[in-house]
Protein backbone atom coordinates (compact mmCIF):
# COMPACT_ATOMS: atom_id res chain seq x y z
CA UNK A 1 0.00 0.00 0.00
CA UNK A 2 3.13 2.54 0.77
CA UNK A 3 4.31 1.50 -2.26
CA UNK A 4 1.30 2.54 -4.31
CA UNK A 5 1.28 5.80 -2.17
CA UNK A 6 4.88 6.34 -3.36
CA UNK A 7 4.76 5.32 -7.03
CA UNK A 8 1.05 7.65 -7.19
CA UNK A 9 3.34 10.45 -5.78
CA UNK A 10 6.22 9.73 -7.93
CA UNK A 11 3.72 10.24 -11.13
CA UNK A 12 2.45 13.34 -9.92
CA UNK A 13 5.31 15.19 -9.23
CA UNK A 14 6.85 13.39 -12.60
CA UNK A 15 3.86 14.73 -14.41
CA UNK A 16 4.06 18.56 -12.53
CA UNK A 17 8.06 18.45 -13.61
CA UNK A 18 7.14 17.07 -17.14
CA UNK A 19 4.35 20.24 -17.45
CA UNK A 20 6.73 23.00 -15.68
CA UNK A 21 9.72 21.27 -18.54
CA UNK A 22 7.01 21.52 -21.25
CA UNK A 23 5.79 24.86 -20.43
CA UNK A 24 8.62 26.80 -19.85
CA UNK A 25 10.95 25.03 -22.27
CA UNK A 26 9.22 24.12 -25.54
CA UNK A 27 7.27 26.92 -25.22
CA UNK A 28 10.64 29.15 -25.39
CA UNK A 29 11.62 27.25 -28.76
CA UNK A 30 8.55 27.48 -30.03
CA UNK A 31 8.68 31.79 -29.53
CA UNK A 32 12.20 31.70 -30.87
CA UNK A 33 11.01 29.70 -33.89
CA UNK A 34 8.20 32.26 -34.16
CA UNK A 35 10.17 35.17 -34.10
CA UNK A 36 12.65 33.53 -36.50
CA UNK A 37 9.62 32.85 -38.76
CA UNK A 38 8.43 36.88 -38.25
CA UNK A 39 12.44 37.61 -39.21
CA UNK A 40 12.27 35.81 -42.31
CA UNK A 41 8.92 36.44 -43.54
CA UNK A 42 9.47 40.48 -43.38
CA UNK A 43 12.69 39.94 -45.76
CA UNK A 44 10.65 37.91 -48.11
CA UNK A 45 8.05 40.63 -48.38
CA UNK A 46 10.79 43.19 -48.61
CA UNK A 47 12.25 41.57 -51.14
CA UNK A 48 8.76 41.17 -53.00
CA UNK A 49 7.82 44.50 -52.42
CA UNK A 50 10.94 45.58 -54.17
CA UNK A 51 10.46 43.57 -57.15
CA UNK A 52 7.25 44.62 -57.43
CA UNK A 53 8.32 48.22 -57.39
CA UNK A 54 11.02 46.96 -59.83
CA UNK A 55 8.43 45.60 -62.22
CA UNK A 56 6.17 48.88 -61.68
CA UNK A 57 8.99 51.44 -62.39
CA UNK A 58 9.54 49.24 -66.28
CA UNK A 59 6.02 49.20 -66.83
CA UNK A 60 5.94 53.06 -66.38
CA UNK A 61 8.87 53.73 -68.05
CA UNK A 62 7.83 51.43 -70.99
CA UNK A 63 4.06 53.33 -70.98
CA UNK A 64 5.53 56.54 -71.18
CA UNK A 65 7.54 55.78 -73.48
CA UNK A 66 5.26 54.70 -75.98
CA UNK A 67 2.94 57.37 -74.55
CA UNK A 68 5.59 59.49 -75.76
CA UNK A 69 5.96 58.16 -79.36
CA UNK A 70 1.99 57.94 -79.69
CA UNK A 71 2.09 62.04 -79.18
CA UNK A 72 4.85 62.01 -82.02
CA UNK A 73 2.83 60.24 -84.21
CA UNK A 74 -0.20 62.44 -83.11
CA UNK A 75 1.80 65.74 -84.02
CA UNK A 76 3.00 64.21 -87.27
CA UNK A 77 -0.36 63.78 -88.21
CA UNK A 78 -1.42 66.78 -87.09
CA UNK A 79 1.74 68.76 -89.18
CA UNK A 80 0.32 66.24 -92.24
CA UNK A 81 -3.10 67.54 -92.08
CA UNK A 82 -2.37 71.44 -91.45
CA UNK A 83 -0.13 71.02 -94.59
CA UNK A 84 -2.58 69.68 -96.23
CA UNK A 85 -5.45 72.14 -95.21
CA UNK A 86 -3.06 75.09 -95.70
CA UNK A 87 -2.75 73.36 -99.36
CA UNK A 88 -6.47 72.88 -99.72
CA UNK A 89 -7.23 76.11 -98.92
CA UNK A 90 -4.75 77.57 -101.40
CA UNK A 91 -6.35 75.25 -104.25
CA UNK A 92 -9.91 76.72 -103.03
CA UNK A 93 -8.97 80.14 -103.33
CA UNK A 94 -7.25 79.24 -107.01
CA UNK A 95 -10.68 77.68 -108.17
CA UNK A 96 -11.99 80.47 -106.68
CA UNK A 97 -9.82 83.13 -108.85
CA UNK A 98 -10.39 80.94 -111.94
CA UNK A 99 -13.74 80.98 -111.18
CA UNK A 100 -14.20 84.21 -110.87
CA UNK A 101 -11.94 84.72 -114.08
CA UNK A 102 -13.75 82.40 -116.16
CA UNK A 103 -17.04 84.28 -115.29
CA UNK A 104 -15.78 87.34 -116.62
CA UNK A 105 -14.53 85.84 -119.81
CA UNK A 106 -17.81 84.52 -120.35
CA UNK A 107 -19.45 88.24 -120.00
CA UNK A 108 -16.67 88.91 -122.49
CA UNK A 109 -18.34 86.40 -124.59
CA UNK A 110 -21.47 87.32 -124.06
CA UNK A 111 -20.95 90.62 -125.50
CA UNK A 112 -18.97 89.29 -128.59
CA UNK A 113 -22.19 87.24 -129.10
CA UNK A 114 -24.55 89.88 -129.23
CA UNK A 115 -21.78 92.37 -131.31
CA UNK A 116 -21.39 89.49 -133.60
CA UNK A 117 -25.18 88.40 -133.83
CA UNK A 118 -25.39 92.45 -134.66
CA UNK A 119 -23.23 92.42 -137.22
CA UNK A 120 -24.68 89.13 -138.44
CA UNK A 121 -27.58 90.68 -139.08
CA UNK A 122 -26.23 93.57 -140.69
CA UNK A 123 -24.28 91.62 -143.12
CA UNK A 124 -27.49 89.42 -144.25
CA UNK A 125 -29.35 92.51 -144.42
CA UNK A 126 -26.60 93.67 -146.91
CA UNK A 127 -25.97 90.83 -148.55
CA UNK A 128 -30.16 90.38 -149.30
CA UNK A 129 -29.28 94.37 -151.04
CA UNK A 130 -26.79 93.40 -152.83
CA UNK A 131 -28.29 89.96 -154.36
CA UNK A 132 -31.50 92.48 -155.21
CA UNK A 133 -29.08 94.65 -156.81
CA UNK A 134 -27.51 91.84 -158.85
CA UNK A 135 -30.77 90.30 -159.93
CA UNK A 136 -32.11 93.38 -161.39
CA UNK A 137 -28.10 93.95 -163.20
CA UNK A 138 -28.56 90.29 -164.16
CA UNK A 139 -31.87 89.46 -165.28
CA UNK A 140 -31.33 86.37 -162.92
CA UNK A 141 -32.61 85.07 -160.06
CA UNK A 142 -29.80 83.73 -157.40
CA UNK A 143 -30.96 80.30 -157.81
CA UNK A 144 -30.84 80.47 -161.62
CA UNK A 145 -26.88 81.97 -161.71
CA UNK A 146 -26.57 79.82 -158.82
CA UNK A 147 -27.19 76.30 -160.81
CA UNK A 148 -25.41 78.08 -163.94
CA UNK A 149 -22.43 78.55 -161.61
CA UNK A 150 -22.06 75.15 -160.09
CA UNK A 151 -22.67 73.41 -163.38
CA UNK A 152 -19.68 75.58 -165.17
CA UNK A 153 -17.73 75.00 -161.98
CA UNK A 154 -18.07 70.64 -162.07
CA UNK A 155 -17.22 70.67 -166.21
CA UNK A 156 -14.19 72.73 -165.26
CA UNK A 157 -12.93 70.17 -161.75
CA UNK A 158 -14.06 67.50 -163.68
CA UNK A 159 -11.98 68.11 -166.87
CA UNK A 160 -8.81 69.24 -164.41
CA UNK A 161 -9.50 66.02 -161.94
CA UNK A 162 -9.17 64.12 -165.20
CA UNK A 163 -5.87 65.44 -166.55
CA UNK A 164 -5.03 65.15 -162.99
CA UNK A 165 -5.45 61.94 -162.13
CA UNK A 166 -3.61 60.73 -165.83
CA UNK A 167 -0.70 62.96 -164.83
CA UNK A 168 -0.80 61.22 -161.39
CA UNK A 169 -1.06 57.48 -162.78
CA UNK A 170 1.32 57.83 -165.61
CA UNK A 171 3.91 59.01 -162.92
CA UNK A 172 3.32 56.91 -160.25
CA UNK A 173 3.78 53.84 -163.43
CA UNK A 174 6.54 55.27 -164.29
CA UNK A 175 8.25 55.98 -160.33
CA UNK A 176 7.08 52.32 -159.34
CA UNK A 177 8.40 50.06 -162.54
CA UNK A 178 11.58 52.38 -161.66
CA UNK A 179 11.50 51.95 -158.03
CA UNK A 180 10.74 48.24 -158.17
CA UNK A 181 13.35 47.20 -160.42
CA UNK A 182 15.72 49.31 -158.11
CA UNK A 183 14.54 46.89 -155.20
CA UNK A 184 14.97 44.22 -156.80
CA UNK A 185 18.38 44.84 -158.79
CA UNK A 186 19.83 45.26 -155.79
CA UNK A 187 18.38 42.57 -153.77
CA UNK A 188 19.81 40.01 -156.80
CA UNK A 189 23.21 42.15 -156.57
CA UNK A 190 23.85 41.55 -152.70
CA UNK A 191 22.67 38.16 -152.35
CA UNK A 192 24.21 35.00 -154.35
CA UNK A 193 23.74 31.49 -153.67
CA UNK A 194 24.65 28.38 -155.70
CA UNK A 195 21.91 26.26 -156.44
CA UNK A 196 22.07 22.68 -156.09
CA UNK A 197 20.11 20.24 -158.64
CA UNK A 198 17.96 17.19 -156.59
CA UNK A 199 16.85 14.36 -158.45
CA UNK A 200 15.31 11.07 -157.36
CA UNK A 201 18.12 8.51 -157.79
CA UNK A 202 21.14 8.59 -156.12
CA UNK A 203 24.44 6.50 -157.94
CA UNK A 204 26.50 4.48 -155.37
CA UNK A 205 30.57 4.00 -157.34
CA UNK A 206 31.98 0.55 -156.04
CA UNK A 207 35.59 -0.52 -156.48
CA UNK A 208 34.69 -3.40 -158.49
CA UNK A 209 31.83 -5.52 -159.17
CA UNK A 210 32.56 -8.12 -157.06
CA UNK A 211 31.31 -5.67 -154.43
CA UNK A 212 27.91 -6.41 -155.67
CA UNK A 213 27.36 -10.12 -155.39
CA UNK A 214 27.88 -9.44 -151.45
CA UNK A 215 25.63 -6.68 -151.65
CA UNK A 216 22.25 -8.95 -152.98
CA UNK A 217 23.38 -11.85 -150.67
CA UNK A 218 22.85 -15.61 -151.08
CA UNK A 219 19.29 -14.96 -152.78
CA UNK A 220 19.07 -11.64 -152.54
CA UNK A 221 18.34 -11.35 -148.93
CA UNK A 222 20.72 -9.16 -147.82
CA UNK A 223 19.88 -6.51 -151.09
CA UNK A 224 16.08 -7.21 -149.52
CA UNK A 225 16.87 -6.35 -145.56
CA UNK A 226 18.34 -3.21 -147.03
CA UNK A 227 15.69 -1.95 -149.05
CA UNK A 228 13.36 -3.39 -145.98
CA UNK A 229 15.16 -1.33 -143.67
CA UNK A 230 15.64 2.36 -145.53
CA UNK A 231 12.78 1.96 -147.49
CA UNK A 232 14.36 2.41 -150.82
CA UNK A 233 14.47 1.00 -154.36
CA UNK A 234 18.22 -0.50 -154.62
CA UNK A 235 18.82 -1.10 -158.67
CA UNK A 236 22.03 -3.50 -159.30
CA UNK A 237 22.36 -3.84 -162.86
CA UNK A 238 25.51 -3.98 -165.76
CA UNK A 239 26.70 -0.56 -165.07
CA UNK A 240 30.23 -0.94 -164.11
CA UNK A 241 31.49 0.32 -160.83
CA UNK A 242 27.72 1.51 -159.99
CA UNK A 243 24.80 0.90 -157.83
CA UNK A 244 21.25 3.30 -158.62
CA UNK A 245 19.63 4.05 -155.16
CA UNK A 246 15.99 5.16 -156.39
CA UNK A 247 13.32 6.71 -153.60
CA UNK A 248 11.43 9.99 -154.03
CA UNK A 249 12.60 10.91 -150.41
CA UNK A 250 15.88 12.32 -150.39
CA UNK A 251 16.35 11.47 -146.77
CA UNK A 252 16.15 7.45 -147.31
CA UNK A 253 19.12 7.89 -150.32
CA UNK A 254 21.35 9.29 -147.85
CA UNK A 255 20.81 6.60 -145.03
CA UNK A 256 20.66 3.71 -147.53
CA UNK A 257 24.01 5.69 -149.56
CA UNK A 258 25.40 5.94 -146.00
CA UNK A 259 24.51 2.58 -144.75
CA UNK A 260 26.18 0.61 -147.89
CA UNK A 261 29.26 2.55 -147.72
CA UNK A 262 29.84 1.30 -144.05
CA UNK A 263 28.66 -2.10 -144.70
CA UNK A 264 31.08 -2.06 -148.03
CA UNK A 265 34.36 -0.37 -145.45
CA UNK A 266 33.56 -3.10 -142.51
CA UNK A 267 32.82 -6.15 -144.97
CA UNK A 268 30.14 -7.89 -142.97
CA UNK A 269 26.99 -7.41 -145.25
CA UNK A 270 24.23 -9.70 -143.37
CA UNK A 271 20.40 -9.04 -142.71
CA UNK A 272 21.38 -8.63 -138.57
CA UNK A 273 24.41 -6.57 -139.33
CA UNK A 274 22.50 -4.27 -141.81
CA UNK A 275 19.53 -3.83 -139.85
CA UNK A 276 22.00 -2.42 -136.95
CA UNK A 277 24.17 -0.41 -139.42
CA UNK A 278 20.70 1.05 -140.93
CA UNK A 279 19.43 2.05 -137.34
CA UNK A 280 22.61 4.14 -136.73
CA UNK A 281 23.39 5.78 -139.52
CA UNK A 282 19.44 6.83 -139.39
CA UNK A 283 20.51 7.86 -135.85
CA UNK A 284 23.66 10.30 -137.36
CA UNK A 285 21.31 11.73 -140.49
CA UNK A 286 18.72 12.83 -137.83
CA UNK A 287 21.36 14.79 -135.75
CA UNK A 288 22.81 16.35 -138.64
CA UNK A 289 19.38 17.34 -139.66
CA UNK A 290 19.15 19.20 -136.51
CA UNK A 291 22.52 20.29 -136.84
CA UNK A 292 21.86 21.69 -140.50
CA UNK A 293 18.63 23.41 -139.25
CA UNK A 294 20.65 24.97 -136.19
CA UNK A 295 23.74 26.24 -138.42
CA UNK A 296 21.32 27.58 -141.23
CA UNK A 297 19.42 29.45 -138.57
CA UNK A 298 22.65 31.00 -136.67
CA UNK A 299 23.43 31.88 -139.79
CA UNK A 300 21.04 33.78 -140.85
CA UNK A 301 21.24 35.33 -137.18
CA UNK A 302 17.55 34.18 -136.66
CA UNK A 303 16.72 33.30 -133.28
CA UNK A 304 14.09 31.87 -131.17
CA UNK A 305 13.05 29.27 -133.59
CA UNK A 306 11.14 26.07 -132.23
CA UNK A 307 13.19 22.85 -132.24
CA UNK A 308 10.99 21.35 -134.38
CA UNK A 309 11.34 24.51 -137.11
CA UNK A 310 14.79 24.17 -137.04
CA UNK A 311 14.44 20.43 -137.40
CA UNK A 312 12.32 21.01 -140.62
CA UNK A 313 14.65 23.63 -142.15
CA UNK A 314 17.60 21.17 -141.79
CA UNK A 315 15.33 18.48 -143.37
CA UNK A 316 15.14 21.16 -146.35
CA UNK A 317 18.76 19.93 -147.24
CA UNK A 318 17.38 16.93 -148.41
CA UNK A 319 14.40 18.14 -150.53
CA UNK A 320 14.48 19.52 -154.30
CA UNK A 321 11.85 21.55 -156.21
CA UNK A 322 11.63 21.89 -159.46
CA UNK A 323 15.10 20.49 -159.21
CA UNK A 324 16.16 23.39 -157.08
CA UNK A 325 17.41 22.55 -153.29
CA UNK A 326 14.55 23.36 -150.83
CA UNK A 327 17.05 24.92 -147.83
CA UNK A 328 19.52 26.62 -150.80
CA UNK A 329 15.88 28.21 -151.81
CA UNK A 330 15.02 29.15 -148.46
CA UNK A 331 18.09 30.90 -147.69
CA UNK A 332 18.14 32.28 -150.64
CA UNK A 333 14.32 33.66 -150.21
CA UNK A 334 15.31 34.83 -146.99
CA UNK A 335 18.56 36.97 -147.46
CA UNK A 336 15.91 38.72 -150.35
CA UNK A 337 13.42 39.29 -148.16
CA UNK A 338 15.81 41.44 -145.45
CA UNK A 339 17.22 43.56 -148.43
CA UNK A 340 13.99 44.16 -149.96
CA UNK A 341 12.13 44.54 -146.34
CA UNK A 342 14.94 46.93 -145.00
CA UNK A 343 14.75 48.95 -148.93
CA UNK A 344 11.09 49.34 -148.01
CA UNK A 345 12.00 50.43 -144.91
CA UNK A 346 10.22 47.58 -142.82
CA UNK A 347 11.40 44.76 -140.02
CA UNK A 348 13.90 43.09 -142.32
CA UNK A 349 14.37 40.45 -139.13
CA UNK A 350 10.32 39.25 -139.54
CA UNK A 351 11.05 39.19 -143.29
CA UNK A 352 14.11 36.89 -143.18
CA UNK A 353 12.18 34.76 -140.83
CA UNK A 354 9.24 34.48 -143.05
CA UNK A 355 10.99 34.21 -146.20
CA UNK A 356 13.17 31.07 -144.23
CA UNK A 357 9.96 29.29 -143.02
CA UNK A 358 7.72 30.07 -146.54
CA UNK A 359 8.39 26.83 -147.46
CA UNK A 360 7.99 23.93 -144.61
CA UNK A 361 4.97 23.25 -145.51
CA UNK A 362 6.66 20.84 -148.24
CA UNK A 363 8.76 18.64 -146.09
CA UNK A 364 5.97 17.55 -143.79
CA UNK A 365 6.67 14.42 -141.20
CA UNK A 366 3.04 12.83 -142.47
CA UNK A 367 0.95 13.70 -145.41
CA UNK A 368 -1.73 16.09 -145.63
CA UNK A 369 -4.14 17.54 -147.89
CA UNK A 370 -3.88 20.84 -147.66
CA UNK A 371 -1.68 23.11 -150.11
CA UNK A 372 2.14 23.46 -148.73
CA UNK A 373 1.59 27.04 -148.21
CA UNK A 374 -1.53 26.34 -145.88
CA UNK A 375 0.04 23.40 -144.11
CA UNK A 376 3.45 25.41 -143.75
CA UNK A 377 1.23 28.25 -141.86
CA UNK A 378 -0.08 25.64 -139.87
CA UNK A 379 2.72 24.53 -138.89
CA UNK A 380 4.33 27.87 -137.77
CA UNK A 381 1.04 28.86 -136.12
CA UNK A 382 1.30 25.53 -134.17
CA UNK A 383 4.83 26.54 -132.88
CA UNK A 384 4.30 29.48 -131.58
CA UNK A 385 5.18 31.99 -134.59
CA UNK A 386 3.93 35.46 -134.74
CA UNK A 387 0.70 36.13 -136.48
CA UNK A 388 2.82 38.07 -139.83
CA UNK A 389 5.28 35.00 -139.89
CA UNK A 390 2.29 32.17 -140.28
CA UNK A 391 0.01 34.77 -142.83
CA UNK A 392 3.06 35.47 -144.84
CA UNK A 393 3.65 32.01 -144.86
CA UNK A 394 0.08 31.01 -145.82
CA UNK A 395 -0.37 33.61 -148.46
CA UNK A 396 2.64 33.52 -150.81
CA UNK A 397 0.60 31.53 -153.27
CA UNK A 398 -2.25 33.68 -152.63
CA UNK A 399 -4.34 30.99 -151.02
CA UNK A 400 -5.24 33.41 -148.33
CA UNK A 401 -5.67 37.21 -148.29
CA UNK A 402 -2.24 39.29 -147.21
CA UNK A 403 -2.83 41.04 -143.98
CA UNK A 404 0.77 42.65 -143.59
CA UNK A 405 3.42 44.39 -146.17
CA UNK A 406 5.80 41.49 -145.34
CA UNK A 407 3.38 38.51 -147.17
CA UNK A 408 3.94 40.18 -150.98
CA UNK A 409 7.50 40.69 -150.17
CA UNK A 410 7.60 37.03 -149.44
CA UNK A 411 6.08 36.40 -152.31
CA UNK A 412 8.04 38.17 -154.86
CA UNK A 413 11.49 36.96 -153.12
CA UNK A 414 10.07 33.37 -153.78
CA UNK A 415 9.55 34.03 -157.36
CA UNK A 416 12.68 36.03 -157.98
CA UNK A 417 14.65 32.89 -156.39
CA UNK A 418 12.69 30.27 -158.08
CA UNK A 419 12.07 32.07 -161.81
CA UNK A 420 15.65 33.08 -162.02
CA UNK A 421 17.51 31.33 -165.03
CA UNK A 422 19.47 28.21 -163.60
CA UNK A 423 17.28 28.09 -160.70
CA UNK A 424 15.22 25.10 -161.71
CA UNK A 425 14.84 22.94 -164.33
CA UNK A 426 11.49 21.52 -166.17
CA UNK A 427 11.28 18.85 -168.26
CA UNK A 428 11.32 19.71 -172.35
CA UNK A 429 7.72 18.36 -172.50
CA UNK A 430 5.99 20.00 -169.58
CA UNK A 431 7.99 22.67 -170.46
CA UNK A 432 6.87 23.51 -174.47
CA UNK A 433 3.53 21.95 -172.91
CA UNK A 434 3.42 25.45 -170.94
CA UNK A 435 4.25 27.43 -173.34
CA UNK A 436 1.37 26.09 -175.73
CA UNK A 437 -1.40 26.68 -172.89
CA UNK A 438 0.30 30.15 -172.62
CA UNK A 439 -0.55 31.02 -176.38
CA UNK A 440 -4.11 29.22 -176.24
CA UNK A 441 -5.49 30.52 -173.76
CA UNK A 442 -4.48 34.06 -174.75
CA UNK A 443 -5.72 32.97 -178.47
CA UNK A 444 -9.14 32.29 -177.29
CA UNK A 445 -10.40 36.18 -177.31
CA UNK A 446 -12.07 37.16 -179.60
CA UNK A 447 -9.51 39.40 -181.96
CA UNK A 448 -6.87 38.21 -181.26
CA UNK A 449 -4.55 37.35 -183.96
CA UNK A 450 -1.16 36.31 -183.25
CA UNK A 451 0.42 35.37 -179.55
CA UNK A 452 4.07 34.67 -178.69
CA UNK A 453 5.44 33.08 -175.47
CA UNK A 454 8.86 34.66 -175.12
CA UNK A 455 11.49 34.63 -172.38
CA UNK A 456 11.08 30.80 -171.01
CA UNK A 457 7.50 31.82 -170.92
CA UNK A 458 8.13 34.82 -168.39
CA UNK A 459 6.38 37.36 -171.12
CA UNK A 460 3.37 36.26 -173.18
CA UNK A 461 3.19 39.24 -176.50
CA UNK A 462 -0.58 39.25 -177.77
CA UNK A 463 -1.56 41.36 -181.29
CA UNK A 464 -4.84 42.04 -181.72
CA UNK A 465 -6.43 43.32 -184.89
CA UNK A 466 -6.75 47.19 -184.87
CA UNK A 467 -10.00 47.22 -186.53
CA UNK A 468 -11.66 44.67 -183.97
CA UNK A 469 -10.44 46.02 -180.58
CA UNK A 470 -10.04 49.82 -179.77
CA UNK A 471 -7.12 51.47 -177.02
CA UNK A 472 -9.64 51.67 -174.71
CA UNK A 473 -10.13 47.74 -174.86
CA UNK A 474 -6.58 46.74 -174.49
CA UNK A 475 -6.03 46.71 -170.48
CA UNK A 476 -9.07 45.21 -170.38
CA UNK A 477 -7.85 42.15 -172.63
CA UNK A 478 -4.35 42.13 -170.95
CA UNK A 479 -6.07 42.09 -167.13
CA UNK A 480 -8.75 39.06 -168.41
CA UNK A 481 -5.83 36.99 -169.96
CA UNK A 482 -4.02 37.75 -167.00
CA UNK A 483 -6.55 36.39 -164.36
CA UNK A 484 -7.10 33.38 -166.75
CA UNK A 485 -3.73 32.15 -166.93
CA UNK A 486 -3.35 32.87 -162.58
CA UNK A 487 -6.92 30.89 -162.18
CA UNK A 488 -5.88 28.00 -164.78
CA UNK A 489 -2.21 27.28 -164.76
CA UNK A 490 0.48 26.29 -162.48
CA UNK A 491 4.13 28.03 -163.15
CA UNK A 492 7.63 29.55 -161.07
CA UNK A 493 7.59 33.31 -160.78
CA UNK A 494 5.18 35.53 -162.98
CA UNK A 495 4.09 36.21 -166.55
CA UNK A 496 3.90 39.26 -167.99
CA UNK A 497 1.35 39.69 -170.28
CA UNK A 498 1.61 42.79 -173.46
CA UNK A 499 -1.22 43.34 -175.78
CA UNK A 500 -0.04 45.19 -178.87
CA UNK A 501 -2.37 47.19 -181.29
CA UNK A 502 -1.05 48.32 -184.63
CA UNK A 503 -2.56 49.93 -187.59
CA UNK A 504 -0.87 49.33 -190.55
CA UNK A 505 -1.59 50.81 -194.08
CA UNK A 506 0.27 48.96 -197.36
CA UNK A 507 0.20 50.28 -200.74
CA UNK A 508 2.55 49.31 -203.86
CA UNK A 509 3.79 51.72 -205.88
CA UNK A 510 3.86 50.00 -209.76
C-alpha cells in the first residue's frame, strides 16, 4: 500500500516536472522559432515589395515611353493635315480666282455674241441688197446663176481632176516600174547562192563488181533487208562500178548511200548486221538534220526558232523543187526578203524569218491535204510563230488574203529565187507543154490574132487586130488573160502579159 502511495506520488510530481519542462521550455523554442519565422517572412516581403516596385517602375517607363511616341505620331499627323489644309485652302482660293476669271470671260463672250449676232444681221441685211441689186443687173434670179455657176464649176474640176489623175497614174507607173526594179536589182546584186540540182536517184561508185554479189546476198536477202530497212528502191544492174539508189525521199538515199558505204568499209553485209548499221546511220542523219537546221538558222542570225522549225529547215537539205534545193531556196528567199524589207524600210528580221519558213509546208513528217503554203502556216502557227510570220507564210501563193506588207515581199522573193535562169529545171515536155497553154489561152479572145510566149515563158506578147479592138479595150484584154492564166495554170515566178495594137496601111507603088 506505501508503495502505491509512493509510485502515485512519484507520477504526480513526474507529471508537474514534465508540465513546468514543457511549459517553460518548448514553449521558449517554439517563440524563438516564431520570431525567426516573423524575421524571415518580413525579408521575403521586402524583397517582393521591391520587385514589385522593380516591375512597376519598367512598366511606367515602358508606358511613357510609348505614350511618348503615340504624341509624335499624333503631331506628325497633325503637321500632315495642317499642310494639307493650308494646301487645300490655297487650291480653293485658285478655283476660286479661276472661277471668278472664267465668269468674266464669259461676259466677255457674251458681248462678242450679241456684237457678232449684230453684225450678223447687218451683213445678211446687206448681202439680201446686194443679191437684189444683182438680180435686177442680171436678169437672174440667185438660184438660176446659182445652178449656172455650179454646173460651169463641175465641167471645169471634172476636166482638171481628169488630166489630174492621168498625170498622177502615168507618174506613179513610171516611179514604181523604176523603183521596183531598183529593189529588186539590188536585192539580186547583194545576195548569191549556188543552187544545187535534186533528183530522185542517187548512184553508189563501187571498187569493183565483185562488191555487188555481197551486196544482194545468197538470194538476194541481204539486197532485200536493205531496201526493208531504208525503205528504198536498190537497182544493181551492168553498169560498171555503180549501184542506182531510187526513192522519191531524199532522206532514205542518204541513209541507204550511207549505210552501204559502211557495210562495203567493214565487210560484214548480213540481214542482222545491216539492220543495226541502218538504225545508226538513221541515228547520225537525224542529228545532222538538226545540226543543218541549227547552223542555217545561226546563220542567218535568226533566233528563237522552235526545235521542231529548225528540225524542218535542216530536213530542207534533203528536198528539191523543181530540181532546185529546198534549204539553198530558203536561204536564198530569206537573205531577199531582209534587203527588200529593209529597202522598203520595214522589219527586215520578220522578213528573213518568213521568207526562211515560206516553205515547210513541203517537207511535212506525215501527209496532208492541204496546199504546202496552208500546211506550212499551220505549222508555224502551231509553234508558236507570230501572227505576220504564219500569214506570210500562208499567203505567198495567194491561197489566203495578205494582212501585212511582209506577205507580198515574201512572195516576190520566192519568185525572184525560183524564176531566175538556172534556178530550176522543167522537163522539155511539160515545159513547151506550158508554153502552148500560154498562147491558147491568150488565143481564145475574140480578136486576137497572133500570140508569142517569149522569155522561157516569163512574157506572153498578144496582137490584136486594130480594126476589132479599140485602145480603150486593151487593159481590159491584158487584165482578163491575165486572171485566166493565174486561175488556170500552175508556173515559177510571174508572166507578164503585153497586148499590142497596130494599124498598118500597105500600098505598092507599080
Amino acid at each position: 500500500m506505501l508503495e502505491i502511495i509512493i509510485g502515485a506520488t512519484c507520477l504526480i510530481l513526474g507529471g508537474i516536472i514534465g508540465y513546468v519542462l514543457f511549459r517553460y521550455v518548448l514553449k521558449g523554442k517554439y517563440n524563438t522559432m516564431l520570431q525567426n519565422a516573423e524575421k524571415e517572412a518580413d525579408v521575403i516581403k521586402e524583397k517582393k515589395m521591391l520587385e514589385v516596385k522593380e516591375k512597376f517602375l519598367n512598366k511606367k517607363s515602358e508606358l511613357e515611353k510609348e505614350v511618348q511616341q503615340r504624341k509624335q505620331k499624333i503631331s506628325q499627323v497633325e503637321n500632315k493635315l495642317k499642310q494639307r489644309e493650308i494646301s487645300l485652302n490655297q487650291k480653293q482660293e485658285d478655283l476660286s480666282h479661276r472661277k471668278q476669271e472664267l465668269d468674266n470671260q464669259q461676259n466677255k463672250l457674251d458681248g462678242q455674241k450679241q456684237v457678232l449676232a449684230k453684225k450678223e444681221e447687218e451683213l445678211e441685211r446687206m448681202q439680201l441688197q446686194e443679191r437684189a441689186k444683182l438680180e435686177e443687173l442680171s436678169g437672174l434670179s440667185a438660184e438660176e446663176a446659182k445652178d449656172r455657176l455650179v454646173q460651169s464649176m463641175k465641167e471645169e474640176a471634172r476636166t482638171s481632176a481628169q488630166s489630174f489623175i492621168n498625170e498622177i497614174m502615168d507618174d506613179a507607173k513610171m516611179t514604181a516600174n523604176l523603183e521596183a526594179k531598183k529593189i529588186v536589182i539590188k536585192s539580186i546584186q547583194r545576195v548569191a547562192t549556188e543552187t544545187a540540182i535534186e533528183n530522185s536517184v542517187t548512184v553508189f561508185h563501187i571498187d569493183n563488181d565483185e562488191v555487188k554479189g555481197r551486196i544482194i546476198g545468197r538470194e538476194g536477202r541481204n539486197i532485200r533487208a536493205l531496201e526493208a530497212a531504208t525503205g528504198v528502191e536498190i537497182v544493181v544492174d551492168d553498169t560498171p562500178e555503180a549501184i542506182v539508189i531510187s526513192a522519191f525521199d531524199p532522206v532514205r538515199r542518204e541513209v541507204c548511200r550511207l549505210a552501204l558505204h559502211q557495210l562495203i568499209s567493214d565487210g560484214r553485209i548480213h540481214p542482222a548486221r545491216i539492220e543495226e548499221v541502218v538504225a545508226k546511220v538513221k541515228k547520225q542523219v537525224e542529228e545532222e538534220i538538226i545540226e543543218t537546221g541549227k547552223r542555217t538558222a545561226i546563220d542567218l542570225g535568226i533566233h528563237g526558232l522552235h526545235p521542231e522549225l529548225i528540225r524542218i529547215v535542216g530536213k530542207m537539205k534533203y528536198r528539191s523543187s523543181y530540181g532546185q534545193n529546198l534549204l539553198q531556196h530558203a536561204r536564198e528567199t530569206a537573205n531577199l526578203c531582209s534587203v527588200m524589207a529593209a529597202e522598203l524600210g520595214l522589219n527586215p528580221k520578220k522578213a528573213k524569218r518568213a521568207g526562211l519558213l515560206h516553205d515547210i509546208g513541203k517537207v511535212p513528217d506525215e501527209e496532208s491535204e492541204l496546199p504546202h503554203a496552208l500546211y506550212g502556216a499551220k505549222l508555224a502557227e502551231k509553234y508558236k510563230e507570230k501572227n505576220e510570220i504564219c500569214n506570210a507564210i500562208g499567203a505567198h501563193h495567194d491561197e489566203i488574203e495578205m494582212t501585212t506588207l511582209i506577205a507580198p515581199i515574201v512572195q516576190v522573193c520566192d519568185a525572184i529565187s525560183g524564176a531566175r535562169p538556172g534556178a530550176r529545171r522543167e522537163i522539155v515536155e511539160a515545159y513547151i507543154k506550158r508554153l502552148n497553154d500560154l498562147e491558147n489561152i491568150a488565143s481564145s479572145y475574140p480578136g486576137v490574132t497572133k500570140t508569142y510566149a517569149i522569155q522561157a515563158g516569163r512574157e506572153l506578147r498578144v496582137i490584136v487586130g486594130a480594126d476589132k479592138i479599140d485602145d480603150k479595150q486593151i487593159e481590159g484584154l491584158s487584165n482578163d488573160i491575165a486572171k485566166r492564166i493565174q486561175d488556170e495554170m500552175t508556173y515559177p515566178g510571174q508572166v507578164k502579159i503585153t497586148v499590142i495594137r497596130e494599124t498598118r496601111a500597105v500600098s505598092y507603088a507599080k
